[in-house]
N, C-alpha and C. Protein backbone atom coordinates (compact mmCIF):
# COMPACT_ATOMS: atom_id res chain seq x y z
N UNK A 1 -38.40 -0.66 91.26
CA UNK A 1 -38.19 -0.94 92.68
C UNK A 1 -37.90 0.39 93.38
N UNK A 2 -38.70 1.01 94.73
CA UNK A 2 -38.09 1.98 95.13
C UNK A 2 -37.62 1.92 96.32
N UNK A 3 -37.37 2.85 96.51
CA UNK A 3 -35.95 3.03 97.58
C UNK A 3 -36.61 2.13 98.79
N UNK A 4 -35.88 2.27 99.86
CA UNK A 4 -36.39 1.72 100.97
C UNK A 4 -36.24 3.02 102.29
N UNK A 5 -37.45 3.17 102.71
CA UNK A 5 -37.03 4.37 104.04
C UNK A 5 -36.21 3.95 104.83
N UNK A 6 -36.05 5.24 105.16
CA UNK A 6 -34.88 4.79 106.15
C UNK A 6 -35.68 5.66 107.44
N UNK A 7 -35.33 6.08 108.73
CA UNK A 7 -35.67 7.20 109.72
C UNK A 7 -33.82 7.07 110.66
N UNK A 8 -33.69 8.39 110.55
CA UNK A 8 -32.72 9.06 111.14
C UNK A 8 -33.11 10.34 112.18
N UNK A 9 -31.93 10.19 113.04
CA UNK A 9 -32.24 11.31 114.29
C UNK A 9 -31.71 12.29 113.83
N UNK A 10 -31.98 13.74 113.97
CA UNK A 10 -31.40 14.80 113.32
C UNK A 10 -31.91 15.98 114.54
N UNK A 11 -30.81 16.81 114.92
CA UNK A 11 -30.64 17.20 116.61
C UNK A 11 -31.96 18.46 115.63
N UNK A 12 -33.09 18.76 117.11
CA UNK A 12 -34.42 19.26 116.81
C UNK A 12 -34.01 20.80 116.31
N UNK A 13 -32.97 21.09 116.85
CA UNK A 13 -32.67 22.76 116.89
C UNK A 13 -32.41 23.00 115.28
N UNK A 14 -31.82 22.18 114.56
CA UNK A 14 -31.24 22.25 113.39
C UNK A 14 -32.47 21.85 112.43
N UNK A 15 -33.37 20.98 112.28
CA UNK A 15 -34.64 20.98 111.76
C UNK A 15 -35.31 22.43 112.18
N UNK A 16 -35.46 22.93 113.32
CA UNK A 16 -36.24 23.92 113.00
C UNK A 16 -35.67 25.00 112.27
N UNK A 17 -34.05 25.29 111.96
CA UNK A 17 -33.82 26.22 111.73
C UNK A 17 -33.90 25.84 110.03
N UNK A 18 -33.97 25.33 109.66
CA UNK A 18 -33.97 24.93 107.97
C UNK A 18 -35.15 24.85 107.92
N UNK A 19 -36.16 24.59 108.76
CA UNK A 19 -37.71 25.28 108.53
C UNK A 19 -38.20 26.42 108.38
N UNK A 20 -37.03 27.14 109.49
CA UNK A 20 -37.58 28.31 109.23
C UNK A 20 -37.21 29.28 108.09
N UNK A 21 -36.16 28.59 107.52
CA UNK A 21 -35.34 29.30 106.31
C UNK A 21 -35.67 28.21 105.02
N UNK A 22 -37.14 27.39 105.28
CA UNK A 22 -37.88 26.83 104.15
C UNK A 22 -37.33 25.84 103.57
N UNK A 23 -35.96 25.15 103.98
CA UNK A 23 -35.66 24.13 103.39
C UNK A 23 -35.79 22.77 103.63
N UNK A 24 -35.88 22.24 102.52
CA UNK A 24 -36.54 20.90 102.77
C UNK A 24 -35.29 19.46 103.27
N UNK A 25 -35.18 19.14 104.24
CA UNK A 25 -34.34 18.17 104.72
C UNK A 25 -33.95 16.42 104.04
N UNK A 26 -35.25 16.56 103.25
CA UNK A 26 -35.45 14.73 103.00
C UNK A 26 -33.78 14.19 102.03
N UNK A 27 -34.16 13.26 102.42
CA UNK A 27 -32.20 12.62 101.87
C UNK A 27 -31.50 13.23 102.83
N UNK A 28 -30.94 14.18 103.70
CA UNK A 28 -29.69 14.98 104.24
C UNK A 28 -29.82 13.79 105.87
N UNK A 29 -28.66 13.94 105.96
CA UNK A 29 -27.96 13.87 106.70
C UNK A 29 -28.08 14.82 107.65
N UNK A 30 -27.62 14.35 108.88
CA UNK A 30 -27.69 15.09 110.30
C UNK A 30 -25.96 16.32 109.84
N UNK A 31 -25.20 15.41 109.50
CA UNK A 31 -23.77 16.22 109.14
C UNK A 31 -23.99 17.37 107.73
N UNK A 32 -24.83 16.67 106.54
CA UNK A 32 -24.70 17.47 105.47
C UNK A 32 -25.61 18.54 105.99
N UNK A 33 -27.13 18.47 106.82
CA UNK A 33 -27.55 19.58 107.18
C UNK A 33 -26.67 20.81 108.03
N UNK A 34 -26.10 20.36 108.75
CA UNK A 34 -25.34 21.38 109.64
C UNK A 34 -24.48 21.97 108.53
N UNK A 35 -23.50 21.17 107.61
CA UNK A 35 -22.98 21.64 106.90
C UNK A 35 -23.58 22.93 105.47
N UNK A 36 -24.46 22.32 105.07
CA UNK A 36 -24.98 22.96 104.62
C UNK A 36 -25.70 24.50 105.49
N UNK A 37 -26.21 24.35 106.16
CA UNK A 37 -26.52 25.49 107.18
C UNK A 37 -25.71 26.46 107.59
N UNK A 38 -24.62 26.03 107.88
CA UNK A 38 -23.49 26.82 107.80
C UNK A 38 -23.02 27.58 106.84
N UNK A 39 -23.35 27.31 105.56
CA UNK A 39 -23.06 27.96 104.30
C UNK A 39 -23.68 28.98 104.16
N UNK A 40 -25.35 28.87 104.42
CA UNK A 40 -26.25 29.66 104.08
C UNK A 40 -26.69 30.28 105.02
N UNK A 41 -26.50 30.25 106.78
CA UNK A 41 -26.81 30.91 107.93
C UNK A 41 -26.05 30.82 108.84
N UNK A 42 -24.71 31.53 108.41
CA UNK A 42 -23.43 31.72 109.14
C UNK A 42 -23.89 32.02 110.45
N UNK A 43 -24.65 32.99 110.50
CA UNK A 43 -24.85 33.87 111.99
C UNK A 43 -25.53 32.77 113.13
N UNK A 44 -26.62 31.63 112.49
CA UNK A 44 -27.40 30.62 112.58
C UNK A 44 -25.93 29.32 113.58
N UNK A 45 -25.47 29.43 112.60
CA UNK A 45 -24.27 28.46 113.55
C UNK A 45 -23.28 28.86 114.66
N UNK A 46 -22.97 30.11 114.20
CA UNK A 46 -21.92 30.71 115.18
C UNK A 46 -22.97 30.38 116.54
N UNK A 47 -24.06 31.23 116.53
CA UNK A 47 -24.82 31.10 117.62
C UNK A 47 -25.17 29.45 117.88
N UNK A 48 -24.92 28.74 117.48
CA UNK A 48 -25.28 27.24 117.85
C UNK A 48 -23.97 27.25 119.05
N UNK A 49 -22.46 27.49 118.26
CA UNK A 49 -21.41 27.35 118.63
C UNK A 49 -21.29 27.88 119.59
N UNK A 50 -21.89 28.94 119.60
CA UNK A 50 -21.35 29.94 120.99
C UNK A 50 -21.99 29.08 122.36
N UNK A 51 -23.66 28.81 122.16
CA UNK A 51 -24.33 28.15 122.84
C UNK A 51 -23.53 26.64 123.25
N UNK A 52 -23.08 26.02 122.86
CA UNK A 52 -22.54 25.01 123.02
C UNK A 52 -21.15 24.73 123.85
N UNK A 53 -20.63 26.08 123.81
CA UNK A 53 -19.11 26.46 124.10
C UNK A 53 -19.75 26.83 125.74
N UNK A 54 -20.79 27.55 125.44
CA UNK A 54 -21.25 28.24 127.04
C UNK A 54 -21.31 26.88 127.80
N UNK A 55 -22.25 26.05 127.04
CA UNK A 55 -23.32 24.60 128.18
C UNK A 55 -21.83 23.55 128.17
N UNK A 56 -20.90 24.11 127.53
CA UNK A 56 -19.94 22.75 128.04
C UNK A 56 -18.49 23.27 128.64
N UNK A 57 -18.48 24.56 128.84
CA UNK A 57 -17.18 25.30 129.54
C UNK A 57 -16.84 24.61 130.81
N UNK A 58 -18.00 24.08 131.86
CA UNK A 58 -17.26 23.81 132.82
C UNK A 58 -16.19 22.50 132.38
N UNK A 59 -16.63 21.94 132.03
CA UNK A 59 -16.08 20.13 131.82
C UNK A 59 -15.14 20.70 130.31
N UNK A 60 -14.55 21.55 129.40
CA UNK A 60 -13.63 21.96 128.91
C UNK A 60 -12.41 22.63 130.20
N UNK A 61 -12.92 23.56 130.68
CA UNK A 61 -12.05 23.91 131.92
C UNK A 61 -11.45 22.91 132.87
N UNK A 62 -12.49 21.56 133.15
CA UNK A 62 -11.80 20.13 133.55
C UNK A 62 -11.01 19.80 133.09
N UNK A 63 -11.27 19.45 131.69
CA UNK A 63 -10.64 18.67 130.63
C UNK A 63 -8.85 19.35 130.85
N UNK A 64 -9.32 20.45 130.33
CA UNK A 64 -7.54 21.29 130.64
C UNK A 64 -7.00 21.45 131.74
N UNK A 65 -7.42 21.22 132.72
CA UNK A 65 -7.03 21.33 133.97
C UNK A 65 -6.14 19.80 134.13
N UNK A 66 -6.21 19.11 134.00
CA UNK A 66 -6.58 17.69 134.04
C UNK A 66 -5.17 17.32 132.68
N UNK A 67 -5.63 18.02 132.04
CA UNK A 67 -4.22 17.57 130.95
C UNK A 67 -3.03 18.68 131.47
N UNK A 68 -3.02 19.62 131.75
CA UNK A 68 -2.05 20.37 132.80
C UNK A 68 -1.32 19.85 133.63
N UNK A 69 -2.35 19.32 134.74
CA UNK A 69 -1.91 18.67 135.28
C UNK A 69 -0.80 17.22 135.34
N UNK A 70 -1.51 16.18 134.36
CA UNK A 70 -1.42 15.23 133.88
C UNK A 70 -0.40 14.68 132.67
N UNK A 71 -0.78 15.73 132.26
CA UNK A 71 -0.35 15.91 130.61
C UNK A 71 -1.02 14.96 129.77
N UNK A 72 -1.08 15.08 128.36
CA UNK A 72 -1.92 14.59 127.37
C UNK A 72 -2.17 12.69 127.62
N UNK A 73 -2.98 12.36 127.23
CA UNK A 73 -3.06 10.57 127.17
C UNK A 73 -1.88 10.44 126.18
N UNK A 74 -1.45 9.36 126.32
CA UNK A 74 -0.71 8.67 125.98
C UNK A 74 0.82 9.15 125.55
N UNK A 75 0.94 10.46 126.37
CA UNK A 75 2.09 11.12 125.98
C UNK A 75 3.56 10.30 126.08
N UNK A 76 3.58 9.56 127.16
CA UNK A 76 4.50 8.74 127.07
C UNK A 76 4.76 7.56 126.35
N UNK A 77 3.98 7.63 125.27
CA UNK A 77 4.51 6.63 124.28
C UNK A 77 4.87 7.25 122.78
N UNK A 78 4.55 9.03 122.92
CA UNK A 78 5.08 9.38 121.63
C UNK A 78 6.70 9.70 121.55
N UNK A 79 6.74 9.31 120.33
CA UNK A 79 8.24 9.63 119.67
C UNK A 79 8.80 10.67 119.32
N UNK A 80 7.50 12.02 119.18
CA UNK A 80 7.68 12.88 118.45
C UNK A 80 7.86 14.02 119.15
């Protein structure tokens, strides 16, 4: 009896980059690829990271503004 396919979404940027460094994806995971990628093309992720940090700074700068202001969710029910 064999397996049964499956199809999973796996973000496009990260397929190409394990293409271009020849590795083959089948079985992985959207998480074990990144993870794995990271192992073997440090420089490959930082630059994901950096890119990601850039396209979401404004709405991080919200976010903290906003808990500053506010202070954290649910702060008034911790004990600690």
């Amino acid at each position: 009896m064999g397996k049964p396919e499956l199809n999973i979404g796996i973000d496009p940027e990260l397929l190409a980059q394990a293409e271009q460094l020849g590795l083959s994806v089948s079985g992985m995971s959207e998480t074990a690829l990144r993870l794995h990628l990271q192992k073997i093309d440090p420089k490959g992720a930082e630059a994901r990271a950096s890119r990601w940090a850039e396209e979401n700074a404004e709405a991080i700068r919200q976010h903290n503004a906003f808990v500053e202001k506010y202070g954290p969710f649910g702060e008034e029910w911790r004990s600690w």
